[in-house]
PDB file of N, CA and C in Angstrom:
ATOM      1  N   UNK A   1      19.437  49.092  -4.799  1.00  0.00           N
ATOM      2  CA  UNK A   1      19.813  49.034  -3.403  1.00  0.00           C
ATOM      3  C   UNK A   1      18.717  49.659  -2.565  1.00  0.00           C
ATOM      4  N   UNK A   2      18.175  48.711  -1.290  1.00  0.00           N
ATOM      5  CA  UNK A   2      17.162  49.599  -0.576  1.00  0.00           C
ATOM      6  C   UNK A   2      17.993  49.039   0.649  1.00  0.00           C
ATOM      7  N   UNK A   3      17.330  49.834   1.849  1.00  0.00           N
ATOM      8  CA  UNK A   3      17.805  50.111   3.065  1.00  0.00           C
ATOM      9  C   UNK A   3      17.155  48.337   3.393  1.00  0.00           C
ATOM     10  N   UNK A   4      17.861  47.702   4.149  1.00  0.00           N
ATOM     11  CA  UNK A   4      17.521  46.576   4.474  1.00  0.00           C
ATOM     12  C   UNK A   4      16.894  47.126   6.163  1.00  0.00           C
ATOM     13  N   UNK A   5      15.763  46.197   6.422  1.00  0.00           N
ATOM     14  CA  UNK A   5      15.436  46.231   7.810  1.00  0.00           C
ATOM     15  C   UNK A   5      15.902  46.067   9.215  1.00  0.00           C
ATOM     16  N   UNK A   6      16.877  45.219   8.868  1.00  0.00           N
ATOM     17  CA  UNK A   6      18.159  45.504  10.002  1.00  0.00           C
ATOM     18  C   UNK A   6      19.070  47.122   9.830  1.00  0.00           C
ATOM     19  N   UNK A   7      19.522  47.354   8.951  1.00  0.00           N
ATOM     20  CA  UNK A   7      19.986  48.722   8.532  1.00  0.00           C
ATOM     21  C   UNK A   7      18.782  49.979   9.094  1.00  0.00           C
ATOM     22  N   UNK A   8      17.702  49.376   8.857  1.00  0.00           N
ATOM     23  CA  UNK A   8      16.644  50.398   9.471  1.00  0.00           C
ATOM     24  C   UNK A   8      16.626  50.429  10.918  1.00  0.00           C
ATOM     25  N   UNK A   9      16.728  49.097  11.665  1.00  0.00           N
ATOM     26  CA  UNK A   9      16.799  49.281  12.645  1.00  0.00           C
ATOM     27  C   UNK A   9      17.832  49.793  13.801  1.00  0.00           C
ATOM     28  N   UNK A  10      19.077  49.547  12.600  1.00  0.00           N
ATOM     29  CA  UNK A  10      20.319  50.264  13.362  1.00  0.00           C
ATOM     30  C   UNK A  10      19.951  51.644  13.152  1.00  0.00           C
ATOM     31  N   UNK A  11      19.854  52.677  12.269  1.00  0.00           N
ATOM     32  CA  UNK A  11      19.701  53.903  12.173  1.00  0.00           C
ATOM     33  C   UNK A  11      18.242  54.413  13.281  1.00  0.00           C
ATOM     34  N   UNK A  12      17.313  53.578  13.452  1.00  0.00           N
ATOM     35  CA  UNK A  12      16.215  54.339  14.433  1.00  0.00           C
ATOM     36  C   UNK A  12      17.444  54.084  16.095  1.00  0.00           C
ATOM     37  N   UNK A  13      17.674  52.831  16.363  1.00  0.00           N
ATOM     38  CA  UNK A  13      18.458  52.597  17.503  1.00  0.00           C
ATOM     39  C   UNK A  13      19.513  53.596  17.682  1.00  0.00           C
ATOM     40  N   UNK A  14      20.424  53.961  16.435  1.00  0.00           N
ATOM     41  CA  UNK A  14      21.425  55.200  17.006  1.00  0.00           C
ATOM     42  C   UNK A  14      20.640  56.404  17.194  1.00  0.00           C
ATOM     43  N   UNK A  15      19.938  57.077  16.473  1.00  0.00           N
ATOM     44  CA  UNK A  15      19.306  57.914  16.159  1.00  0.00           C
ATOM     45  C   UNK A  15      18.149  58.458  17.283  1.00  0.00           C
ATOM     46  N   UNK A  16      17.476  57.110  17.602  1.00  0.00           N
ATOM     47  CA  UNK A  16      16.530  57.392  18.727  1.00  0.00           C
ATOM     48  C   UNK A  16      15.420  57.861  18.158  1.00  0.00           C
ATOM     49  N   UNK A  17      14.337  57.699  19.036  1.00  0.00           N
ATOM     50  CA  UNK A  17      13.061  58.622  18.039  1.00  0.00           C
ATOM     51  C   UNK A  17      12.528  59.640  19.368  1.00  0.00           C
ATOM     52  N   UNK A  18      12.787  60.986  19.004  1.00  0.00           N
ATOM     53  CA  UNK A  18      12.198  62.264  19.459  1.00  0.00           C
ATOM     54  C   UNK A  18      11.064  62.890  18.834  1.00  0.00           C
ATOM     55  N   UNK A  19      10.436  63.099  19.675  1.00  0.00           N
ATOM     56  CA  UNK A  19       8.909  64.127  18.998  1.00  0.00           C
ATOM     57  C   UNK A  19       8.891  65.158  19.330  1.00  0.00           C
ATOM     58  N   UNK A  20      10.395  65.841  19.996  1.00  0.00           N
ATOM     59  CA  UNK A  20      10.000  67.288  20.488  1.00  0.00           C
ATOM     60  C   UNK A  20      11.435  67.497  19.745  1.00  0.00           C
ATOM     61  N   UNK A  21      11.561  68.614  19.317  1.00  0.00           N
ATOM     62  CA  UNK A  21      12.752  69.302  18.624  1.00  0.00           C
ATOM     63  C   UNK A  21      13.569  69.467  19.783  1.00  0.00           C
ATOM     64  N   UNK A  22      14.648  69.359  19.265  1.00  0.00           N
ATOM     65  CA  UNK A  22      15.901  69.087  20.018  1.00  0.00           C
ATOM     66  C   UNK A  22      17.470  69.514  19.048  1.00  0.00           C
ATOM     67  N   UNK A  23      18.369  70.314  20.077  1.00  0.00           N
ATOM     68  CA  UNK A  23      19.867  70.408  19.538  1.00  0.00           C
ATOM     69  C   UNK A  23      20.385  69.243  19.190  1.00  0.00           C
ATOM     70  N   UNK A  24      21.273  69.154  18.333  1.00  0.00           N
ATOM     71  CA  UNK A  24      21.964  67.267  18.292  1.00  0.00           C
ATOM     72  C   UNK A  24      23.389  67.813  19.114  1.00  0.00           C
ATOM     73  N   UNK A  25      24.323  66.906  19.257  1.00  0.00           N
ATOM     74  CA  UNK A  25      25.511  67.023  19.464  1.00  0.00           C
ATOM     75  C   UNK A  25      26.098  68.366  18.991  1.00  0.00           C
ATOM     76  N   UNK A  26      26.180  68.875  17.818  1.00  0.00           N
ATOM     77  CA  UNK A  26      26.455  69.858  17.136  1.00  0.00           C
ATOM     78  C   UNK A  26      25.683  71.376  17.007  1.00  0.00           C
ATOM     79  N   UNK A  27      24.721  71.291  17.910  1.00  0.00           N
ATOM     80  CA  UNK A  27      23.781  72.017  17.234  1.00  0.00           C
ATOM     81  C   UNK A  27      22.861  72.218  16.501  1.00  0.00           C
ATOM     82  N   UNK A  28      22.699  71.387  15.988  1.00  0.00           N
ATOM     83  CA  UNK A  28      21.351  71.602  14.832  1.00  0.00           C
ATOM     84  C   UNK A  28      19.889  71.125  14.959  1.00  0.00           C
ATOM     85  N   UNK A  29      18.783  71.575  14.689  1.00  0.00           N
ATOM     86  CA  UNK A  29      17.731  71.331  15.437  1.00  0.00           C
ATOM     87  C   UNK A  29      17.607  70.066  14.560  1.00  0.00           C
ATOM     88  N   UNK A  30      16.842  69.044  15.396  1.00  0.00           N
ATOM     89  CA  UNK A  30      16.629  68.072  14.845  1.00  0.00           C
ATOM     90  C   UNK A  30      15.601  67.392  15.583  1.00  0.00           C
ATOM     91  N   UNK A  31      14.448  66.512  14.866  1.00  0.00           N
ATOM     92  CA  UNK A  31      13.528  65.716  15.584  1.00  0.00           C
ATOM     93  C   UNK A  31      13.279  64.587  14.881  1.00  0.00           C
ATOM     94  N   UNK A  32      12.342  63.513  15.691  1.00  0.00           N
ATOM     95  CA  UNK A  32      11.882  62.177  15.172  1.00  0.00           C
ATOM     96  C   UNK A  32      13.290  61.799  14.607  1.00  0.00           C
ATOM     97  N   UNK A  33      13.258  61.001  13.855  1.00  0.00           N
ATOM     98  CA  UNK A  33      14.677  59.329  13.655  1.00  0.00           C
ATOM     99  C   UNK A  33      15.235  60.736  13.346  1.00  0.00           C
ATOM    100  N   UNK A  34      16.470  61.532  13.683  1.00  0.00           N
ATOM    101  CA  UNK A  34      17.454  62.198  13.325  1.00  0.00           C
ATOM    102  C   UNK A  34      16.902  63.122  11.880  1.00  0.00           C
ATOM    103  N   UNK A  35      15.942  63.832  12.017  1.00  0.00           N
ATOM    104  CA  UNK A  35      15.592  64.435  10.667  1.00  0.00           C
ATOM    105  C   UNK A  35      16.115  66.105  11.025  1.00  0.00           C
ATOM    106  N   UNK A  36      17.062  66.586  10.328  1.00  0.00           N
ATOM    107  CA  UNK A  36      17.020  67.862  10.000  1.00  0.00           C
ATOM    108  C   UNK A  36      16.401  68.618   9.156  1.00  0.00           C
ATOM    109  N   UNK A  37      16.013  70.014   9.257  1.00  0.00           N
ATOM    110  CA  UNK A  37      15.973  70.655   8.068  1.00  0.00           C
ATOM    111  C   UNK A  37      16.356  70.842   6.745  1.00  0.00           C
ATOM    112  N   UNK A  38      17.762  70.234   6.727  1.00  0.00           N
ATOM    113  CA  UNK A  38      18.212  69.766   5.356  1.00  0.00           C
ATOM    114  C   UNK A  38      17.643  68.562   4.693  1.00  0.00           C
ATOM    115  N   UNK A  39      17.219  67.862   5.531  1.00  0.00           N
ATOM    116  CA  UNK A  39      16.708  66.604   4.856  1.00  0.00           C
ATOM    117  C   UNK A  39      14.932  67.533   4.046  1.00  0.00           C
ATOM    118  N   UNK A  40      14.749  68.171   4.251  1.00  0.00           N
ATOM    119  CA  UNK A  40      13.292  69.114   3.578  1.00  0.00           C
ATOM    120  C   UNK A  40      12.355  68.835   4.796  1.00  0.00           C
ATOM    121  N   UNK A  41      11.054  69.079   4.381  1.00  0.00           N
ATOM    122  CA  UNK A  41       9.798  69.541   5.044  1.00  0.00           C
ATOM    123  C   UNK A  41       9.960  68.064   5.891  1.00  0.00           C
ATOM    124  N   UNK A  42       9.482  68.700   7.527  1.00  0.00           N
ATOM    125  CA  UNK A  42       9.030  69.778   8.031  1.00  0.00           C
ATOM    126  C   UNK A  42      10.071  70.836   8.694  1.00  0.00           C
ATOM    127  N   UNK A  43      10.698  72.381   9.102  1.00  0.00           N
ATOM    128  CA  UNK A  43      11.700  72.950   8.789  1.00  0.00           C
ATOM    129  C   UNK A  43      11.480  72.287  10.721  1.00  0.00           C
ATOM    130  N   UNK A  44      12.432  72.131  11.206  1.00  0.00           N
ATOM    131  CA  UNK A  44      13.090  71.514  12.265  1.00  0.00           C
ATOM    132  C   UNK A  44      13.461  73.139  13.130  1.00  0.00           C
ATOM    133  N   UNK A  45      12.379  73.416  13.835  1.00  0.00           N
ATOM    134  CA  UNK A  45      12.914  74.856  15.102  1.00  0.00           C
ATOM    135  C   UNK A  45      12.003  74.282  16.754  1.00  0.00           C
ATOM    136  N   UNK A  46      12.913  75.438  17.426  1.00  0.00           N
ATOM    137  CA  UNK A  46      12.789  75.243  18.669  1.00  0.00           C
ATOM    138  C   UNK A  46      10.852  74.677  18.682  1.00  0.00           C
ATOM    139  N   UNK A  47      10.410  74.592  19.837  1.00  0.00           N
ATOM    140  CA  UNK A  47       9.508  74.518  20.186  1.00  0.00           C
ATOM    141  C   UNK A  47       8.535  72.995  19.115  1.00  0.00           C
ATOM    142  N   UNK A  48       8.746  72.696  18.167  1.00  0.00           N
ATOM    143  CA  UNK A  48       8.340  71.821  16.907  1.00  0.00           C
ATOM    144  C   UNK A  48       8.048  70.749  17.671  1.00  0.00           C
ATOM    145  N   UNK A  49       7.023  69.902  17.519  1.00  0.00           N
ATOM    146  CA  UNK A  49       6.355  68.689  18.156  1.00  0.00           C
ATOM    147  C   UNK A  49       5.977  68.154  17.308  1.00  0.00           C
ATOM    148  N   UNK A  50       6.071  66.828  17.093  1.00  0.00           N
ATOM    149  CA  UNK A  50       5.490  65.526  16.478  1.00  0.00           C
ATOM    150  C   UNK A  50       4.774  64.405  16.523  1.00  0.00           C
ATOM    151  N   UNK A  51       3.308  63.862  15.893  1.00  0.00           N
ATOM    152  CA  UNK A  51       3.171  62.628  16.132  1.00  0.00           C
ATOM    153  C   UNK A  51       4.257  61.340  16.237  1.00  0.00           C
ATOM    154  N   UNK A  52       3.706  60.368  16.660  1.00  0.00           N
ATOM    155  CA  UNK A  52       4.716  58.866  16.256  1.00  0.00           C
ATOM    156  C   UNK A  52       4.650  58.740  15.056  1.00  0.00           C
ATOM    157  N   UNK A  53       3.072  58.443  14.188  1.00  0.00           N
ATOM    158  CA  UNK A  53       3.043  58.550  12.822  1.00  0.00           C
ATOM    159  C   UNK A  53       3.675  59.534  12.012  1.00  0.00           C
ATOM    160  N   UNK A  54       3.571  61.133  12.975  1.00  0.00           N
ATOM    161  CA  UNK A  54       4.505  61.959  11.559  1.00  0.00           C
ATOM    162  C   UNK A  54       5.770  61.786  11.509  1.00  0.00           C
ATOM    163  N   UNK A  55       6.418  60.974  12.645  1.00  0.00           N
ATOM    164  CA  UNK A  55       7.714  60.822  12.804  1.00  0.00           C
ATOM    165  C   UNK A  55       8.200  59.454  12.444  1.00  0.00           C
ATOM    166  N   UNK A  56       6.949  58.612  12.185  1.00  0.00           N
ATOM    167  CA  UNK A  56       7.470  57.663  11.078  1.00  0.00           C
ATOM    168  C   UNK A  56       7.645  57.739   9.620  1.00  0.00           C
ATOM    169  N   UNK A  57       6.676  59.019   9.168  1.00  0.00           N
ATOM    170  CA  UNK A  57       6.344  58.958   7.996  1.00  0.00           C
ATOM    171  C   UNK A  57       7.689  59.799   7.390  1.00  0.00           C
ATOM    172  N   UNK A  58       8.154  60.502   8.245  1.00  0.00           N
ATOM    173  CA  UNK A  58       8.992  61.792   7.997  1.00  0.00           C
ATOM    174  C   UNK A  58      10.471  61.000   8.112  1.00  0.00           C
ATOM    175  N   UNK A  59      10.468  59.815   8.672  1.00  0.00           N
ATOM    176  CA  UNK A  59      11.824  59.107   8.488  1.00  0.00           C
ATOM    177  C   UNK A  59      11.711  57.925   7.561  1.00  0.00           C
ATOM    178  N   UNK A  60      10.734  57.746   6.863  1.00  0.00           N
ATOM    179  CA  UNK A  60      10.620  56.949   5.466  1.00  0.00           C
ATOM    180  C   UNK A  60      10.827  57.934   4.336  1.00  0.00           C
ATOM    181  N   UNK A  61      10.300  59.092   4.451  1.00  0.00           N
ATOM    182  CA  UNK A  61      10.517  59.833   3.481  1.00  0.00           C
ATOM    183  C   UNK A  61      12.065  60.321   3.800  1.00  0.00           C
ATOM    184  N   UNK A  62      12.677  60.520   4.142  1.00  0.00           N
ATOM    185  CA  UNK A  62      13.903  60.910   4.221  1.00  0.00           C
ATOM    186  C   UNK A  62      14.611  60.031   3.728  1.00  0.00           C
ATOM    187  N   UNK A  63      14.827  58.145   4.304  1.00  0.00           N
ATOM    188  CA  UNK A  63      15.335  57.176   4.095  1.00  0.00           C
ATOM    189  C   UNK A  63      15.193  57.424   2.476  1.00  0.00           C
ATOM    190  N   UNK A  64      14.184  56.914   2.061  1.00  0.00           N
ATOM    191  CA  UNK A  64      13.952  57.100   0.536  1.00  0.00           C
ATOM    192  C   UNK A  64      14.441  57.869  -0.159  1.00  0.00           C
ATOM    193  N   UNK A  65      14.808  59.283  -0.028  1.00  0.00           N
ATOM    194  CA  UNK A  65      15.205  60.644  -0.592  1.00  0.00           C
ATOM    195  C   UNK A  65      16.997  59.990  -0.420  1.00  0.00           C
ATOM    196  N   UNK A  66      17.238  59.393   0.430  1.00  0.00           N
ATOM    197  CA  UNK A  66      18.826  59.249   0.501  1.00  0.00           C
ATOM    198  C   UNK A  66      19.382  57.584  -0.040  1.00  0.00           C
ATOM    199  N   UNK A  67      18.193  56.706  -0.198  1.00  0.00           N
ATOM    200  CA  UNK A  67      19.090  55.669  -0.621  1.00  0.00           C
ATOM    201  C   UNK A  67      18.557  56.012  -2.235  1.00  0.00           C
ATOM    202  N   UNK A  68      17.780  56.610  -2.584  1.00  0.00           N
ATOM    203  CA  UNK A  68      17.512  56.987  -4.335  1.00  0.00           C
ATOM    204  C   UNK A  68      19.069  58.089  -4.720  1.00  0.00           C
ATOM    205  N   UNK A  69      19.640  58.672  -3.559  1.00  0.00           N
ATOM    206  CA  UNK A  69      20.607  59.390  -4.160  1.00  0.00           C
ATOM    207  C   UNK A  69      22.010  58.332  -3.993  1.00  0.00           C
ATOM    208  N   UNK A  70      22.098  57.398  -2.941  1.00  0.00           N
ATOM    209  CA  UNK A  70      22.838  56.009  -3.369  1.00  0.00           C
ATOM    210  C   UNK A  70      22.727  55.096  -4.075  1.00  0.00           C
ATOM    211  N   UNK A  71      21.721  54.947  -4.892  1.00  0.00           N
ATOM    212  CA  UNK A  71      21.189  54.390  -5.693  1.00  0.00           C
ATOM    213  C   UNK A  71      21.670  54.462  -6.783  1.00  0.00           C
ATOM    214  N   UNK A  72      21.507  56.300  -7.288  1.00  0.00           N
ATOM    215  CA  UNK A  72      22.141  56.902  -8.284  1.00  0.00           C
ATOM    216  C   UNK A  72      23.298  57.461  -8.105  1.00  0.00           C
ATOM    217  N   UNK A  73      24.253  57.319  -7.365  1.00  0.00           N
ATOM    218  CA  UNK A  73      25.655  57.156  -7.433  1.00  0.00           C
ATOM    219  C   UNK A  73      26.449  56.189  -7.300  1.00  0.00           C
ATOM    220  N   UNK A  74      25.717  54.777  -7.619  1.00  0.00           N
ATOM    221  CA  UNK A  74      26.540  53.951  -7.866  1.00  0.00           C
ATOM    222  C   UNK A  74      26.598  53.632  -9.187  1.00  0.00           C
ATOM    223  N   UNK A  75      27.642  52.771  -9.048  1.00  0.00           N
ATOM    224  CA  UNK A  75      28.121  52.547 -10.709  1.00  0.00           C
ATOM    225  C   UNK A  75      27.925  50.966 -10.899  1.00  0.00           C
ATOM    226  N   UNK A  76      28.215  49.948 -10.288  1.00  0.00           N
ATOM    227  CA  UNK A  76      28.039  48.934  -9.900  1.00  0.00           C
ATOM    228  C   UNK A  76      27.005  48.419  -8.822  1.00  0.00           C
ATOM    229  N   UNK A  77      26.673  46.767  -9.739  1.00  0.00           N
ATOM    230  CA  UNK A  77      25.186  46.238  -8.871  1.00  0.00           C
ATOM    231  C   UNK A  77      25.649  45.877  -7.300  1.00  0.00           C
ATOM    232  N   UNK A  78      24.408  45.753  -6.521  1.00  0.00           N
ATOM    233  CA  UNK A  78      25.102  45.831  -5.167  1.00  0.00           C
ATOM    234  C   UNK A  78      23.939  44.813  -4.561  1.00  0.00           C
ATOM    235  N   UNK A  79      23.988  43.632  -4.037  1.00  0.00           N
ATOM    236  CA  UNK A  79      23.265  43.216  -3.475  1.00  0.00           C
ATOM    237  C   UNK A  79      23.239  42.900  -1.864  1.00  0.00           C
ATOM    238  N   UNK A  80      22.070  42.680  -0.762  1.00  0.00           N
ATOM    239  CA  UNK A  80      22.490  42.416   0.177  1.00  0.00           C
ATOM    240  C   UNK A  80      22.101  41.437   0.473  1.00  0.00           C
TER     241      UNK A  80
END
Protein backbone atom coordinates (compact mmCIF):
# COMPACT_ATOMS: atom_id res chain seq x y z
CA UNK A 1 0.00 0.00 0.00
CA UNK A 2 1.47 3.51 -0.91
CA UNK A 3 -0.17 6.84 -0.47
CA UNK A 4 -1.81 7.43 -3.86
CA UNK A 5 -1.36 11.05 -5.37
CA UNK A 6 -4.74 12.15 -4.99
CA UNK A 7 -4.51 10.99 -1.19
CA UNK A 8 -1.35 13.20 -1.26
CA UNK A 9 -3.04 15.86 -2.45
CA UNK A 10 -5.90 15.75 -0.06
CA UNK A 11 -3.53 15.65 3.01
CA UNK A 12 -1.21 18.84 1.66
CA UNK A 13 -4.88 20.66 0.85
CA UNK A 14 -6.21 19.95 4.53
CA UNK A 15 -3.05 20.39 6.08
CA UNK A 16 -1.81 23.45 4.16
CA UNK A 17 1.86 24.07 3.77
CA UNK A 18 3.52 26.47 6.52
CA UNK A 19 7.20 27.40 6.76
CA UNK A 20 6.98 29.20 9.94
CA UNK A 21 6.09 27.14 13.11
CA UNK A 22 2.84 27.50 14.21
CA UNK A 23 0.16 26.22 17.19
CA UNK A 24 -2.41 23.75 15.42
CA UNK A 25 -5.93 23.78 16.69
CA UNK A 26 -4.80 21.99 19.83
CA UNK A 27 -1.72 23.33 20.56
CA UNK A 28 1.04 21.69 19.30
CA UNK A 29 3.79 23.22 17.40
CA UNK A 30 3.66 22.24 14.05
CA UNK A 31 5.11 23.27 10.51
CA UNK A 32 5.27 22.55 6.66
CA UNK A 33 2.33 19.69 5.49
CA UNK A 34 1.21 19.25 9.31
CA UNK A 35 4.61 17.82 10.69
CA UNK A 36 4.97 17.57 14.44
CA UNK A 37 7.64 16.71 16.62
CA UNK A 38 6.35 13.34 17.05
CA UNK A 39 6.57 12.58 13.60
CA UNK A 40 10.91 12.94 14.43
CA UNK A 41 13.52 15.39 13.13
CA UNK A 42 13.20 18.45 12.75
CA UNK A 43 11.91 19.12 16.71
CA UNK A 44 8.93 21.63 15.76
CA UNK A 45 9.38 25.09 18.43
CA UNK A 46 8.37 28.53 18.42
CA UNK A 47 10.33 30.71 16.19
CA UNK A 48 11.43 27.38 13.54
CA UNK A 49 11.45 28.39 9.76
CA UNK A 50 11.55 26.35 6.69
CA UNK A 51 12.50 26.03 3.10
CA UNK A 52 9.68 24.84 0.42
CA UNK A 53 12.20 22.05 -0.32
CA UNK A 54 12.74 21.24 3.48
CA UNK A 55 9.12 21.22 3.79
CA UNK A 56 8.71 18.96 1.00
CA UNK A 57 11.27 16.71 1.91
CA UNK A 58 10.13 16.60 5.62
CA UNK A 59 6.50 15.64 4.44
CA UNK A 60 7.75 12.68 2.23
CA UNK A 61 9.67 11.52 4.92
CA UNK A 62 6.95 11.49 7.33
CA UNK A 63 4.32 10.11 4.65
CA UNK A 64 6.73 7.18 4.26
CA UNK A 65 7.45 6.58 8.07
CA UNK A 66 3.44 6.25 8.35
CA UNK A 67 2.22 4.31 5.36
CA UNK A 68 5.39 1.60 6.14
CA UNK A 69 3.64 1.43 9.65
CA UNK A 70 0.15 0.76 7.56
CA UNK A 71 1.74 -1.30 5.58
CA UNK A 72 2.83 -3.41 8.46
CA UNK A 73 -0.35 -3.56 10.18
CA UNK A 74 -2.20 -4.95 7.75
CA UNK A 75 -3.09 -8.36 7.43
CA UNK A 76 -4.72 -8.41 4.11
CA UNK A 77 -3.71 -7.26 0.35
CA UNK A 78 -5.12 -3.88 -0.36
CA UNK A 79 -5.18 -2.38 -3.65
CA UNK A 80 -6.13 1.06 -5.01
Amino acid sequence: MDLSPIGEAVLIAREGRRLKAYKDSVGVWTIGIGHTSAAGAPLVTAGLTITSGQCDAIFERDVQKYVAAVRQGLKVAVSQ
